[in-house]
N, C-alpha and C. Protein backbone atom coordinates (compact mmCIF):
# COMPACT_ATOMS: atom_id res chain seq x y z
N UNK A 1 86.28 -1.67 36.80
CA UNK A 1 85.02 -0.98 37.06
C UNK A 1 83.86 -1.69 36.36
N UNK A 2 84.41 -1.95 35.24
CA UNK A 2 83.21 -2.46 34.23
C UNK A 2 82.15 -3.89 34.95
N UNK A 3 83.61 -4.68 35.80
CA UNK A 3 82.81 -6.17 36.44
C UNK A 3 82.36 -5.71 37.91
N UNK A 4 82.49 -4.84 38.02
CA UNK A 4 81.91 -4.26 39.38
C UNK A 4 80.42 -3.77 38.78
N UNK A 5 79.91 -3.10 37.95
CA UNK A 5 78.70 -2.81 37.26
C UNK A 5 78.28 -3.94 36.75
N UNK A 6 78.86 -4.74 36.29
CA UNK A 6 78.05 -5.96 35.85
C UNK A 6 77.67 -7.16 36.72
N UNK A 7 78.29 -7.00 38.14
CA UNK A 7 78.24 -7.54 39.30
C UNK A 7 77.19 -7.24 40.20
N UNK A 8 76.89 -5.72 40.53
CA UNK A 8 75.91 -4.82 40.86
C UNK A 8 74.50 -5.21 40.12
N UNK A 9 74.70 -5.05 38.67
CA UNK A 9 73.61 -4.90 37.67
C UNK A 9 73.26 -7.04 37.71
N UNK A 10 73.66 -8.04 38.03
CA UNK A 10 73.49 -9.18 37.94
C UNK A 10 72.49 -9.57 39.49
N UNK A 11 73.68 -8.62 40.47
CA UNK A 11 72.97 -9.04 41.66
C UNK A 11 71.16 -8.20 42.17
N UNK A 12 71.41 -7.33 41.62
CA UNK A 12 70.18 -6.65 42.01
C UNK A 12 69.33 -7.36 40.66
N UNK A 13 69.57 -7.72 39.65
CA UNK A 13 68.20 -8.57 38.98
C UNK A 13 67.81 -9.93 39.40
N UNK A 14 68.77 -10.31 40.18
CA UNK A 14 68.13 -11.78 41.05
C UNK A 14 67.79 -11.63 41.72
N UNK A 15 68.31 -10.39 43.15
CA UNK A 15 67.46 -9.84 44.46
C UNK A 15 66.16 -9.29 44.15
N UNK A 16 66.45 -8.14 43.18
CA UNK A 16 64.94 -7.35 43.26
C UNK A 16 63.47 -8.51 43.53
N UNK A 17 63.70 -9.42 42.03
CA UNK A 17 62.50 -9.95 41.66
C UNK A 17 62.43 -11.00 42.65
N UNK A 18 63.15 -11.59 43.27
CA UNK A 18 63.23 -12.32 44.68
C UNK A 18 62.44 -12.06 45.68
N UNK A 19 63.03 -10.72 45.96
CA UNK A 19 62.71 -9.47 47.52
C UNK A 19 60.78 -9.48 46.50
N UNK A 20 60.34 -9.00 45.49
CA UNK A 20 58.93 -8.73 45.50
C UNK A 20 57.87 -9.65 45.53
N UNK A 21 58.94 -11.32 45.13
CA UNK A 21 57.99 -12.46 44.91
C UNK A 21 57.59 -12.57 46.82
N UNK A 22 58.72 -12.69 47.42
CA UNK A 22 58.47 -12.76 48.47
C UNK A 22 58.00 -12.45 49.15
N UNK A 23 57.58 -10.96 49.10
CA UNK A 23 56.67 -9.40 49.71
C UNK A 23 55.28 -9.92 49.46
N UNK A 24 55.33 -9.95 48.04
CA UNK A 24 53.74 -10.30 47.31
C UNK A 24 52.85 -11.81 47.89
N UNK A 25 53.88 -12.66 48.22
CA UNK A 25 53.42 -13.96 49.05
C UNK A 25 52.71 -14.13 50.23
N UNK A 26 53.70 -12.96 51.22
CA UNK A 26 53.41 -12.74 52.44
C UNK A 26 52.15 -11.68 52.53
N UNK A 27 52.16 -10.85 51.39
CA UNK A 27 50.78 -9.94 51.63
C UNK A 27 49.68 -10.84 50.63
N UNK A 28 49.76 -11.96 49.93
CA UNK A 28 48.39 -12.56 49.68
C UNK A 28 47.85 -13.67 50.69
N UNK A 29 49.16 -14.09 51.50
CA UNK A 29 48.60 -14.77 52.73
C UNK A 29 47.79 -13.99 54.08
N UNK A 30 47.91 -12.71 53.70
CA UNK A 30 47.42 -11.76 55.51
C UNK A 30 46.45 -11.08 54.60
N UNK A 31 46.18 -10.79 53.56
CA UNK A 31 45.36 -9.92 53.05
C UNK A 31 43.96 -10.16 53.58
N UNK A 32 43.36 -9.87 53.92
CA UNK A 32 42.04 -10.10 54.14
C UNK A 32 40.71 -10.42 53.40
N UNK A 33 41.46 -10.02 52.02
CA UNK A 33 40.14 -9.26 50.65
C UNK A 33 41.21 -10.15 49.66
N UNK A 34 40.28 -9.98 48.59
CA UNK A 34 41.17 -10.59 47.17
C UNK A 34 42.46 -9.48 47.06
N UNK A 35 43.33 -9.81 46.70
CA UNK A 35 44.17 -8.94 46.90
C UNK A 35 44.05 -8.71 45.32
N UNK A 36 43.81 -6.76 44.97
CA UNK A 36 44.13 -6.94 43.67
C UNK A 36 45.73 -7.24 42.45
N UNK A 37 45.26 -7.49 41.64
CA UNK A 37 46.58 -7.67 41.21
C UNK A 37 47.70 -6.54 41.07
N UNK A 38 48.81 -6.82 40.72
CA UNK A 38 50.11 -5.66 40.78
C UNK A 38 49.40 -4.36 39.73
N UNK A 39 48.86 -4.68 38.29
CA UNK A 39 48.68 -3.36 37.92
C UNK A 39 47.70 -3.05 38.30
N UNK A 40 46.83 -3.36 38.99
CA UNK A 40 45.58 -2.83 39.81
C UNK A 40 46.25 -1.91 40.70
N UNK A 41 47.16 -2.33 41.48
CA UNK A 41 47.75 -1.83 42.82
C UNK A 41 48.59 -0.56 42.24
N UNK A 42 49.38 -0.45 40.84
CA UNK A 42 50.06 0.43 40.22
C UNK A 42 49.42 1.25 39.53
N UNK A 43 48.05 1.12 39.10
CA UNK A 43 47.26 2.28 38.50
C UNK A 43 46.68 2.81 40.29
N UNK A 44 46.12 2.25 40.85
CA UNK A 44 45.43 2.62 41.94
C UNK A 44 46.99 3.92 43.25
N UNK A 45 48.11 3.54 43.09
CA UNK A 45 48.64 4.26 43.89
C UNK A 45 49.55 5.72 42.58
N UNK A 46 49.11 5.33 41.34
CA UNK A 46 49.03 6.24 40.93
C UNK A 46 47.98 7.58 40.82
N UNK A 47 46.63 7.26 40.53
CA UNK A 47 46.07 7.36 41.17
C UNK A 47 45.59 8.31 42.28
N UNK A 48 46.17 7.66 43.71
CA UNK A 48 46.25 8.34 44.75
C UNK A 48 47.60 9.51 44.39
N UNK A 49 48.51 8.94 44.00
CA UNK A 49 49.26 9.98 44.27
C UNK A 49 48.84 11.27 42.89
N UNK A 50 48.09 10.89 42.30
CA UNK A 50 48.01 12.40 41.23
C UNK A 50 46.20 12.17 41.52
N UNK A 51 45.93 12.42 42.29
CA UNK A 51 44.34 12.32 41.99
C UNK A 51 43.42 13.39 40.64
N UNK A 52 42.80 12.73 40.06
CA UNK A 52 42.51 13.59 39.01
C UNK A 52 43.02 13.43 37.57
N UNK A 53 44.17 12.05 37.83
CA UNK A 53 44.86 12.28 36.56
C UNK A 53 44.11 11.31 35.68
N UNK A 54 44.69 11.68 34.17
CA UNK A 54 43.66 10.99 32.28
C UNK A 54 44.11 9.78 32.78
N UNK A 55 43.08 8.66 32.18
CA UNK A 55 43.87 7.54 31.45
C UNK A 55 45.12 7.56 30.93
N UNK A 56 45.50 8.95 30.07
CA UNK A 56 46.48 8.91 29.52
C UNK A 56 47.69 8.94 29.91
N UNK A 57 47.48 10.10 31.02
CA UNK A 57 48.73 10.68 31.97
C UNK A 57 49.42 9.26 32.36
N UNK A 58 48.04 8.47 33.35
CA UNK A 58 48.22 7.37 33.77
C UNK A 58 48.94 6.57 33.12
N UNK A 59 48.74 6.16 32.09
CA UNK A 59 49.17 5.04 30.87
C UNK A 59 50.58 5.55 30.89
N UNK A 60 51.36 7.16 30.66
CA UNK A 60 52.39 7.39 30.13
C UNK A 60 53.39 6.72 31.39
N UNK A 61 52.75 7.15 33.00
CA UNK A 61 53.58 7.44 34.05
C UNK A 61 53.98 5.94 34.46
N UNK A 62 52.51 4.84 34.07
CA UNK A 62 53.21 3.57 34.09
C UNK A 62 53.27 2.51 33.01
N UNK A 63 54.08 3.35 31.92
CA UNK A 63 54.68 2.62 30.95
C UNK A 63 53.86 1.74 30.05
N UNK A 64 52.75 1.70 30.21
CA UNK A 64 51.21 1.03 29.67
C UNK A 64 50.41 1.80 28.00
N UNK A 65 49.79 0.59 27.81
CA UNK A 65 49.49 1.10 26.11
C UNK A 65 47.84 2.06 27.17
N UNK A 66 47.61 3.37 26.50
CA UNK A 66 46.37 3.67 27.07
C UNK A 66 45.30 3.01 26.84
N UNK A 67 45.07 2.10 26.07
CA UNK A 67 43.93 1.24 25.21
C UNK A 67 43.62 0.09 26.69
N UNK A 68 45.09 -0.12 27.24
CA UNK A 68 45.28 -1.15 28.13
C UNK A 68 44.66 -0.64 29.78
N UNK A 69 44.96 0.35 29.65
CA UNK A 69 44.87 1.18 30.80
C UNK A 69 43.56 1.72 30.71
N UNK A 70 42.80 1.60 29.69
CA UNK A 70 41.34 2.37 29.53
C UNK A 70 41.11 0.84 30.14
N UNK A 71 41.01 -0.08 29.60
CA UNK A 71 40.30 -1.35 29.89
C UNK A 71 40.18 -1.96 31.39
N UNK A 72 41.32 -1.54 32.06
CA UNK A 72 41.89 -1.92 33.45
C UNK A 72 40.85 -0.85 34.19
N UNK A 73 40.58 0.41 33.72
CA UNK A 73 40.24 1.48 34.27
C UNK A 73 38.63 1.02 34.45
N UNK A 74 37.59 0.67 32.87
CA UNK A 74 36.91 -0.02 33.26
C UNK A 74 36.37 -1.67 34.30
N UNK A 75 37.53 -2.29 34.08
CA UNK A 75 37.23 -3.20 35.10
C UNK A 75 37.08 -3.08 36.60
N UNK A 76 38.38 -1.60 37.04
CA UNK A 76 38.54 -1.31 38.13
C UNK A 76 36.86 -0.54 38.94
N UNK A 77 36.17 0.37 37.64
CA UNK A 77 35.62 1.17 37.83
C UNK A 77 34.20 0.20 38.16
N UNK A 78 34.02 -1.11 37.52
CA UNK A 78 32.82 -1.92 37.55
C UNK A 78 33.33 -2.90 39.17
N UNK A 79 34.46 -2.59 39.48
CA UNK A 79 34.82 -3.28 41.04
C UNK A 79 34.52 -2.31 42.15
N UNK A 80 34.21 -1.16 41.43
CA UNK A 80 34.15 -0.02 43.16
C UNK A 80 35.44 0.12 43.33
N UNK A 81 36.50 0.40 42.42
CA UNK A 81 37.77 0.62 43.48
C UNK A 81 38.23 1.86 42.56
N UNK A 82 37.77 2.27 41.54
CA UNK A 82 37.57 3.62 40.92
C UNK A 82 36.56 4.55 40.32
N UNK A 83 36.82 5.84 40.11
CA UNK A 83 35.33 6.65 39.41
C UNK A 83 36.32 7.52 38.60
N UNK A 84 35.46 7.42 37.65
CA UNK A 84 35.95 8.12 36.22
C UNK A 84 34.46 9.21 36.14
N UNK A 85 35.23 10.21 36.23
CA UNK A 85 34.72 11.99 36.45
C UNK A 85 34.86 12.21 35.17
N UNK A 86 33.97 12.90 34.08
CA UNK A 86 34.06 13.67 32.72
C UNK A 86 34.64 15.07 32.84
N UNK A 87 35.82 15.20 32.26
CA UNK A 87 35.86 16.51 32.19
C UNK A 87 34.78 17.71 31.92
N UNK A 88 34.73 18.30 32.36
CA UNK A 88 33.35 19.64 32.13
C UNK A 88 33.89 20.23 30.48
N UNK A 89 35.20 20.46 30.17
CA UNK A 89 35.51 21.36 29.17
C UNK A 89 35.68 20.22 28.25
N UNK A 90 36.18 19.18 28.05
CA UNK A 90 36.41 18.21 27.22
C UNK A 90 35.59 16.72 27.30
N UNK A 91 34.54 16.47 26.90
CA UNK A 91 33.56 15.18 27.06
C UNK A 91 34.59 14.13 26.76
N UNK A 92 35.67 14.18 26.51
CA UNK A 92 35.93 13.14 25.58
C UNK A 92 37.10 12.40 26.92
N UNK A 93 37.87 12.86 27.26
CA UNK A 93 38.56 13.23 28.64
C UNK A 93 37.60 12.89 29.71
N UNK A 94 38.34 11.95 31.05
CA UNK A 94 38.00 11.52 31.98
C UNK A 94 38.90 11.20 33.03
N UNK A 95 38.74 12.04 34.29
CA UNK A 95 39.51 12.03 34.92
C UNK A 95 39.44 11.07 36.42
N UNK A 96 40.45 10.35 36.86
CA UNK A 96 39.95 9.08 37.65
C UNK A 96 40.53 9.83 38.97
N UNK A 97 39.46 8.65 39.70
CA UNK A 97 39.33 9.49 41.26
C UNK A 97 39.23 7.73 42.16
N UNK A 98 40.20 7.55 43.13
CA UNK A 98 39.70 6.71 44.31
C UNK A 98 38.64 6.59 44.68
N UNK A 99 37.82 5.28 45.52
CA UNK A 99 36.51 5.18 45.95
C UNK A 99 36.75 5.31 47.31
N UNK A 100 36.16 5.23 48.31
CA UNK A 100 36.89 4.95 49.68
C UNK A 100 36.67 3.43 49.85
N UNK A 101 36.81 2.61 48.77
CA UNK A 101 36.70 1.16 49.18
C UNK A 101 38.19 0.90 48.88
N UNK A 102 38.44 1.63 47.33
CA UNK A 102 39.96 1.61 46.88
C UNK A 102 41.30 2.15 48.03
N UNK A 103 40.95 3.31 48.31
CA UNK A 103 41.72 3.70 49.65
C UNK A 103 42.06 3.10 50.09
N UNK A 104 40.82 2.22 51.46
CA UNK A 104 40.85 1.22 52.12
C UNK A 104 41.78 -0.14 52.32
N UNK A 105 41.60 -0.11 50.63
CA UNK A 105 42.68 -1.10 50.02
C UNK A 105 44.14 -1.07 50.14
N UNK A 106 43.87 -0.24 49.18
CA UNK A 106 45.48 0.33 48.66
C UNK A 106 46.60 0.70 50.28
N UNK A 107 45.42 1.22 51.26
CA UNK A 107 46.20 1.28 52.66
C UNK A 107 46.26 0.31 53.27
N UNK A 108 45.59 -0.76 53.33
CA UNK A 108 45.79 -1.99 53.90
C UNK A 108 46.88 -3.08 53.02
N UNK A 109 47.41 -2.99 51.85
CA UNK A 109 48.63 -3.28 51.31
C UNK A 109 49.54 -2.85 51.51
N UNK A 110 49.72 -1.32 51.80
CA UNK A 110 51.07 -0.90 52.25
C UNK A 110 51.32 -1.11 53.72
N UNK A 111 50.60 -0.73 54.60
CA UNK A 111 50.51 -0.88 56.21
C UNK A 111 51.01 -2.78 55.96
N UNK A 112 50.55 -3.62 55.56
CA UNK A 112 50.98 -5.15 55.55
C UNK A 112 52.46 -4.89 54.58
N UNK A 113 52.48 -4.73 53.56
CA UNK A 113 54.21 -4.24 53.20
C UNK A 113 55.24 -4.05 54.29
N UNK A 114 54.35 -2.66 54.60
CA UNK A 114 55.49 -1.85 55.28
C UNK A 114 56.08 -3.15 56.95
N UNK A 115 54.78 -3.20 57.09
CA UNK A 115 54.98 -4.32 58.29
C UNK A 115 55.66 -5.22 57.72
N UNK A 116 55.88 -5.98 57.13
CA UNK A 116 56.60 -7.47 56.44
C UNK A 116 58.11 -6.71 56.30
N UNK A 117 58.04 -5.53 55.88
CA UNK A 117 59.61 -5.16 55.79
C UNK A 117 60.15 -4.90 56.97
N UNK A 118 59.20 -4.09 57.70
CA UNK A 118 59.89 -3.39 59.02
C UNK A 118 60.68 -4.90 60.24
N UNK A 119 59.85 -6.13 59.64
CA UNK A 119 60.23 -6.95 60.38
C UNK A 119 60.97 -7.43 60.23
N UNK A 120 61.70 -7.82 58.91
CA UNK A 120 62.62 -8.26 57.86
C UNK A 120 63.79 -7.65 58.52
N UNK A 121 63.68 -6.18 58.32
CA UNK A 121 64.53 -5.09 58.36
C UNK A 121 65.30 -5.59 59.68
N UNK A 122 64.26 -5.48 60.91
CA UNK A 122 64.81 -5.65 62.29
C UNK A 122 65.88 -6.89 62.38
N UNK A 123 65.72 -7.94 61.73
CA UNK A 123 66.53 -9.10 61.96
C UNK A 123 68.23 -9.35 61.22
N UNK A 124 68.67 -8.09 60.68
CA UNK A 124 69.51 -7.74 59.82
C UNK A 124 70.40 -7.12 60.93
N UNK A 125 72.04 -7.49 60.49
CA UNK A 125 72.98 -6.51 61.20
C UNK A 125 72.64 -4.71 61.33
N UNK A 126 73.55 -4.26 62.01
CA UNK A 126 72.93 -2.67 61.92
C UNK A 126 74.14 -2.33 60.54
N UNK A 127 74.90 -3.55 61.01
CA UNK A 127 75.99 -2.55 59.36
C UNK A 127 75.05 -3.08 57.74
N UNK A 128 74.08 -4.23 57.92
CA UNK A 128 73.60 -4.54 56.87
C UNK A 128 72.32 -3.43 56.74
N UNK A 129 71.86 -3.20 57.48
CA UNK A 129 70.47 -2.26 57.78
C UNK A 129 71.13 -0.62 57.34
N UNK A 130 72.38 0.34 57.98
CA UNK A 130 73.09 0.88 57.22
C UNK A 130 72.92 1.03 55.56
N UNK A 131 74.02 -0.04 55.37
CA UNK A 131 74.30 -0.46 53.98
C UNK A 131 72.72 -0.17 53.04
N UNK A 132 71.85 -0.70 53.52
CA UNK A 132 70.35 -0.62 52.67
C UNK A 132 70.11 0.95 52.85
N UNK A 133 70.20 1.28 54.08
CA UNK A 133 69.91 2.60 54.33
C UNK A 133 70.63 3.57 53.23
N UNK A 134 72.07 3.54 52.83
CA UNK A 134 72.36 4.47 52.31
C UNK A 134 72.28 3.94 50.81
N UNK A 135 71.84 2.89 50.23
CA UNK A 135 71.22 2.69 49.06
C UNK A 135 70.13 2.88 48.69
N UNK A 136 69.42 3.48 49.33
CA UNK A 136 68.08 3.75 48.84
C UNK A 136 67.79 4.81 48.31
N UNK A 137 68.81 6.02 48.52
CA UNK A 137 68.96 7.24 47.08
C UNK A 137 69.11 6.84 46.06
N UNK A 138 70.30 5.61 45.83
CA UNK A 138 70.94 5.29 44.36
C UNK A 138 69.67 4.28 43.77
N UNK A 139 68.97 3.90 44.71
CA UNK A 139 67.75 2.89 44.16
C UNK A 139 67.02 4.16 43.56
N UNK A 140 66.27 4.91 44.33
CA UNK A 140 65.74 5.24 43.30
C UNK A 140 65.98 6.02 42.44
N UNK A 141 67.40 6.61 42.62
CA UNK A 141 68.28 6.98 40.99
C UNK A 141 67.90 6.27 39.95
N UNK A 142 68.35 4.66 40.26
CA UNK A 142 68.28 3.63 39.42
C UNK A 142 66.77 3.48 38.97
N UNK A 143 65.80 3.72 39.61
CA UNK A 143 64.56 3.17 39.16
C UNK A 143 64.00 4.36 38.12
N UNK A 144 64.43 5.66 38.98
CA UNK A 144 63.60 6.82 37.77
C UNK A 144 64.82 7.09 36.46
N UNK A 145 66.06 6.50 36.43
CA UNK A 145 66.42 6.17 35.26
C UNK A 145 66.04 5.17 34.05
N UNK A 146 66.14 3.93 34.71
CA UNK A 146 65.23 3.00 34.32
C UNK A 146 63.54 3.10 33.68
N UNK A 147 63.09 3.90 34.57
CA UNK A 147 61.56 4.42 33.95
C UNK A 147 62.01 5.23 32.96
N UNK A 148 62.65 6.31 33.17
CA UNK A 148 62.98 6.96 31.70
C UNK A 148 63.49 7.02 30.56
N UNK A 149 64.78 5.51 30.71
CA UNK A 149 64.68 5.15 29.25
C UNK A 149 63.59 3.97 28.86
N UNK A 150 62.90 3.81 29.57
CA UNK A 150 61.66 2.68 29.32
C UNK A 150 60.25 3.38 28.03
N UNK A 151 60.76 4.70 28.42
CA UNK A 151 59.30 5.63 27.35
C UNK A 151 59.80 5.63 25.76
């Protein structure tokens, strides 16, 4: 069992970072715009998905020093691709919000993703396409484990 986990755990650290160099290639060649960089793209679809949330929240959810994430937040915020709202009850607290330039963005990276995979995907056996299919629970088992001993 043990070289079957260490077989698993060997092959998915050469695929993963493989499969994203490759993703990330193909979407800075079609991108249209500067494409921002990965933690641009990882604060920004955080972000979207918690709209409203601190620097801090932010910082905890992606593993980031908040000092780092305040700084990113200003650069993002002097690009138009975020707005930092003051809390009414706490001045000190600031809560970040999408621009619709950021949107724009952030949807035109995944729509080119999703396309680069969907095409990928198609050229694969149906037992290999399967096989991915029913790994993609244990992926992200693996990933929100991984995030959680990462804190």
């Amino acid at each position: 069992m043990r070289q079957d986990i260490d077989h698993v755990a060997a092959g998915l650290a050469a695929c993963l970072p493989a499969l994203h160099r490759a993703l990330e290639r193909r979407i800075d060649q079609d991108f249209p715009h500067p494409k921002p960089p990965e933690t641009q793209l990882a604060l920004l679809r955080q972000v979207a998905a918690h709209e409203g949330v601190t620097v801090r929240e932010a910082a905890d959810a992606l593993l980031m020093k908040p000092n780092n994430v305040s700084a990113l937040v200003t650069q993002m915020t002097e690009q138009g691709l975020l707005e930092r709202r003051q809390d009414p009850a706490d001045k000190r607290v600031a809560h970040l919000h999408l621009t619709p330039t950021s949107r724009q963005r952030l949807a035109e990276v995944d729509q080119l993703k999703g396309a680069h995979l969907a095409r990928a995907l198609r050229a694969l056996t149906d037992g290999e396409l399967d096989a991915l299919g029913s790994a993609l629970g244990a992926l992200e088992s693996l990933s929100g484990r991984l995030h959680t001993d990462a804190r």
